[in-house]
Protein backbone atom coordinates (compact mmCIF):
# COMPACT_ATOMS: atom_id res chain seq x y z
CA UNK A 1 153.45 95.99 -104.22
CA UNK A 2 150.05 95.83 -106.54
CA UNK A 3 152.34 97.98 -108.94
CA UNK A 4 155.03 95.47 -109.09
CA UNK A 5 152.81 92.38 -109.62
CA UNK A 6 151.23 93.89 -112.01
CA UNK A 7 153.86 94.59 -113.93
CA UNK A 8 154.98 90.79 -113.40
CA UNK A 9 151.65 89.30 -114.67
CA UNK A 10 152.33 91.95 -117.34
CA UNK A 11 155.86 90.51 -118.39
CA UNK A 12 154.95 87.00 -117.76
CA UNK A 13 151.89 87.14 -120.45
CA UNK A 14 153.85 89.08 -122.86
CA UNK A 15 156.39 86.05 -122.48
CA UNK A 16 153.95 83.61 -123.32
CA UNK A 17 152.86 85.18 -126.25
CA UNK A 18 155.84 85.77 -127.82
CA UNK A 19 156.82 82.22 -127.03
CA UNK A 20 153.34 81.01 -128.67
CA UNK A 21 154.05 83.38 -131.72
CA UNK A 22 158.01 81.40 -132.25
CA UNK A 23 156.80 78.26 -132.31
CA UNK A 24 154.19 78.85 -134.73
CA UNK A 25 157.33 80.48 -137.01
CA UNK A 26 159.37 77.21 -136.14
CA UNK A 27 156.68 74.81 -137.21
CA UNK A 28 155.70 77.33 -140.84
CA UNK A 29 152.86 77.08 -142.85
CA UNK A 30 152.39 74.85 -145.58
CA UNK A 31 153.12 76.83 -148.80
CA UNK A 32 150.75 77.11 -151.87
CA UNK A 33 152.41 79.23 -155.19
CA UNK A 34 150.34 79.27 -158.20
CA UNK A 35 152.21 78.96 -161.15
CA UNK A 36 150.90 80.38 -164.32
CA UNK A 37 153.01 79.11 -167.16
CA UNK A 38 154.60 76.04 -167.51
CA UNK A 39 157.88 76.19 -165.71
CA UNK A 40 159.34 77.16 -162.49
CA UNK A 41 162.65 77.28 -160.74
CA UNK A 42 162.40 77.48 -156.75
CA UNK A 43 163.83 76.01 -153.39
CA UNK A 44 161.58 73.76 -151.44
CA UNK A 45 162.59 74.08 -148.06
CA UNK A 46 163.27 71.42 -145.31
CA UNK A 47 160.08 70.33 -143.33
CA UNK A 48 157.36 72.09 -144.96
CA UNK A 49 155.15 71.21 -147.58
CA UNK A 50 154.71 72.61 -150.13
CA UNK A 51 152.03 72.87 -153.59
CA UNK A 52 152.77 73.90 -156.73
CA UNK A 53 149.31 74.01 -158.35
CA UNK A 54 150.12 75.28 -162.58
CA UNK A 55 147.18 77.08 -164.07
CA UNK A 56 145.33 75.90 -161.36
CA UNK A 57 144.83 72.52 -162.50
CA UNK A 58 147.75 70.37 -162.03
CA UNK A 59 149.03 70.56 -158.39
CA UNK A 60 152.60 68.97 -157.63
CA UNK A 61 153.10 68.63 -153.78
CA UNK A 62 156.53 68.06 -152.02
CA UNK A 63 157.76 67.09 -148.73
CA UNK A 64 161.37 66.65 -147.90
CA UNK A 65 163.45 66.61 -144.71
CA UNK A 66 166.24 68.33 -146.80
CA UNK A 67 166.40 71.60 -148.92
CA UNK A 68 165.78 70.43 -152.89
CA UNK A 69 166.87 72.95 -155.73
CA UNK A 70 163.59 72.69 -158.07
CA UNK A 71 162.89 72.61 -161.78
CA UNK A 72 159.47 72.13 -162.81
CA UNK A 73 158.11 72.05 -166.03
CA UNK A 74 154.33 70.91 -166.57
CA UNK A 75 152.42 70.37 -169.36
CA UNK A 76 149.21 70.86 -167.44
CA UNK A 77 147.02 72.26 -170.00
CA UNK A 78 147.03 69.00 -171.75
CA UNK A 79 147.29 66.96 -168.49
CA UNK A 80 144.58 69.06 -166.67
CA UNK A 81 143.41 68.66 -163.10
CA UNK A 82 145.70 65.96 -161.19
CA UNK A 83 146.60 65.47 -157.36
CA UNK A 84 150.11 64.14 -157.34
CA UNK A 85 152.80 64.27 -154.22
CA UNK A 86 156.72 63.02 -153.91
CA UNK A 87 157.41 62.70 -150.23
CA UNK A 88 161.67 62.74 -150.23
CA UNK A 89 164.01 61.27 -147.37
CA UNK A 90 167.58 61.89 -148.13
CA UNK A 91 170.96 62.35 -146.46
CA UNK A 92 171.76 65.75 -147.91
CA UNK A 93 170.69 68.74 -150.10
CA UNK A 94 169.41 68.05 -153.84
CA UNK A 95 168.75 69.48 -156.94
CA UNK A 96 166.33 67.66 -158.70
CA UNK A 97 164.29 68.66 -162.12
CA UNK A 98 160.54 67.19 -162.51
CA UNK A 99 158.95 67.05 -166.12
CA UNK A 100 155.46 65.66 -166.43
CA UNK A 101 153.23 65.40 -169.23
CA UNK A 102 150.37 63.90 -171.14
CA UNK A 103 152.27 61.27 -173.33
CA UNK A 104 155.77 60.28 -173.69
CA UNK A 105 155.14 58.76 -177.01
CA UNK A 106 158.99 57.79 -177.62
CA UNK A 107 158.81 55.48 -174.71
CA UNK A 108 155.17 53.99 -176.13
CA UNK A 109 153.12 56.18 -173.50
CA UNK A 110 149.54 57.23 -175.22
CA UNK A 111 146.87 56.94 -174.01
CA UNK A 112 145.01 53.94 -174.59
CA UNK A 113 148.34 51.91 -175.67
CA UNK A 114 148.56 48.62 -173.73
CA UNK A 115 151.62 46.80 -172.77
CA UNK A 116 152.58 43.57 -172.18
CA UNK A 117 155.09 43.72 -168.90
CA UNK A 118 157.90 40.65 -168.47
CA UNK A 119 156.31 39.10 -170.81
CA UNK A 120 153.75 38.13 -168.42
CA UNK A 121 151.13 40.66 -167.68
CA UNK A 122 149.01 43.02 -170.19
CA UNK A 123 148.17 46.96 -169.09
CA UNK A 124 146.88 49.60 -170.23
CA UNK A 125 148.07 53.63 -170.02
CA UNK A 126 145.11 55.75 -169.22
CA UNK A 127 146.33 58.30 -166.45
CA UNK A 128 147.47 60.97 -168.83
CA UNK A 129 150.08 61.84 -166.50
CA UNK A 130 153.83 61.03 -166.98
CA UNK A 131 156.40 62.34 -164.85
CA UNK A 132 160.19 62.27 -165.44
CA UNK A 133 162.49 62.86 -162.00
CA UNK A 134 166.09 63.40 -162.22
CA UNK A 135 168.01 64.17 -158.96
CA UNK A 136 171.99 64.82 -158.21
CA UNK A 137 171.90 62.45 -155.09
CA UNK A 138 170.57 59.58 -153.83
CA UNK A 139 167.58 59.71 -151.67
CA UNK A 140 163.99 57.44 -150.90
CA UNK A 141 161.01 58.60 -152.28
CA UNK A 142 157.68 58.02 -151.97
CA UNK A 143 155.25 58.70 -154.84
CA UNK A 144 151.34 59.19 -154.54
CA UNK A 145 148.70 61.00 -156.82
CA UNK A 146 144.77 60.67 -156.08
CA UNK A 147 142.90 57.57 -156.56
CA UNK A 148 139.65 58.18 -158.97
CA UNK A 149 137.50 55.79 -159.92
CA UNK A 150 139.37 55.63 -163.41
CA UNK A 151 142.68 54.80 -161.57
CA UNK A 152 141.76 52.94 -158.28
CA UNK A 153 142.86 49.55 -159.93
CA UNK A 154 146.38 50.98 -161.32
CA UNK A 155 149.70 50.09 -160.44
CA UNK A 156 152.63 52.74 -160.29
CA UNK A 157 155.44 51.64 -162.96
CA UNK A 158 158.92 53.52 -164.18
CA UNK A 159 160.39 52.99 -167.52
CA UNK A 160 163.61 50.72 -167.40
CA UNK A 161 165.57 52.12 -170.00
CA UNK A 162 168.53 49.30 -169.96
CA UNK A 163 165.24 47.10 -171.41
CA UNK A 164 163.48 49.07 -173.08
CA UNK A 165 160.12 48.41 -170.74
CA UNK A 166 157.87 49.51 -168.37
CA UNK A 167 158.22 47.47 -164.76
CA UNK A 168 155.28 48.12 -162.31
CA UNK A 169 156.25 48.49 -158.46
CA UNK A 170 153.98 47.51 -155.69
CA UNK A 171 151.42 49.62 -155.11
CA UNK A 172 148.82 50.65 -152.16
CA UNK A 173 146.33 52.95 -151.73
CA UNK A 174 146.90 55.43 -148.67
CA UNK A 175 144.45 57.87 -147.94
CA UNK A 176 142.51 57.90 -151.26
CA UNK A 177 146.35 57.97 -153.01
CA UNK A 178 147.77 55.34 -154.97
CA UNK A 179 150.82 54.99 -153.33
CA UNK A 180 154.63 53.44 -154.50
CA UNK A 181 157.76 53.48 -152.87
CA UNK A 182 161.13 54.06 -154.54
CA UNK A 183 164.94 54.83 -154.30
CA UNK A 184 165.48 55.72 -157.94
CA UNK A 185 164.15 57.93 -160.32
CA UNK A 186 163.25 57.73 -164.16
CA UNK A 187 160.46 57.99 -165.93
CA UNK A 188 157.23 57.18 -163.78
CA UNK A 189 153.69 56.85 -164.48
CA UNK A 190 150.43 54.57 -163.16
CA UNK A 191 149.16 51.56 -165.44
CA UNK A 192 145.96 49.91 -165.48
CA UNK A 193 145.67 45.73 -165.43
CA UNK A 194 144.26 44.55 -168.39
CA UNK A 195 142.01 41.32 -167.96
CA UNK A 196 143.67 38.74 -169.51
CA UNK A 197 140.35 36.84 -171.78
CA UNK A 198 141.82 33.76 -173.38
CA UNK A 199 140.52 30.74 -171.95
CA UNK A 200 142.47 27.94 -170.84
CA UNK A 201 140.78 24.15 -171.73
């Protein structure tokens, strides 16, 4: 009888482990792949997160309840050490290609250019990060990178191509990110607020 509850106790902790060891599996790690060049292809899978950080600098993190076909290509040797992350809600399976950069000069995007937005409001481009997001579906995104000192006033604003402009987006901070939500995808960026110093008499 000793024998046989032993052997019971035996199978019974065995169970347990195995079950612990499954839903560790189930849940899966976040995923961290160092890229060395400039450009990668890949398939970010459903439910995890995970960081692309290029030449260790520049690290692009995604979350997405669906699969996304990935295209990468960073410039991150002249964009250096950034914290940026695209959380994606969608009804089905994308493929989606991400470019960022320094400068998108043909759209006016260098550093230290200032804009005037709707005619109303003056800012300034000093983030030295530019990314452009082009996707086969629709989906919701939200977009974050990490709130310095430089950038904790800055507003998150995509280029509207049909007029020519830059439109900034409401923007909060979330856990030290400057955060934007979106369900379209151009060319996006963070501006800075430019004190307006005429004085009105």
């Amino acid at each position: 009888m000793k024998k046989i509850n032993k052997i019971l106790i035996g199978i019974f902790t065995f169970a347990i482990l195995i079950s612990l060891f499954n839903v560790s599996t189930v849940l899966g790690a976040d995923a961290s792949i160092p890229v060395v060049g400039n450009t990668i292809t890949t398939q970010v899978q459903a439910n995890n997160r995970t960081m692309f950080q290029f030449q260790y600098q520049t690290r692009l993190n995604f979350t997405s309840d669906v699969n996304i076909d990935l295209n990468l290509d960073c410039d991150s040797f002249r964009i250096g050490e950034k914290d940026f992350e695209i959380e994606v809600d969608a009804d089905g399976d994308l493929q989606m290609n991400m470019t960022c950069r320094e400068e998108q000069i043909q759209l006016g995007l260098q550093k230290g250019s200032t804009f005037r937005i709707r005619e109303r409001h003056r800012y300034r481009y000093e983030e030295g990060f530019c990314l452009q997001i082009q996707c086969n579906g629709t989906c919701d995104a939200k977009l974050k990178i990490q709130a310095t000192n430089e950038n904790r006033n800055g507003e998150w604003a995509y280029y509207d191509e049909a007029e020519e402009e830059w439109v900034t987006v409401p923007t909060t901070i979330e856990d030290g990110n400057l955060v934007a939500e979106t369900d379209h995808f151009s060319y996006w960026t963070i501006l800075l607020p430019v004190a307006d110093n005429t004085l009105w008499i």
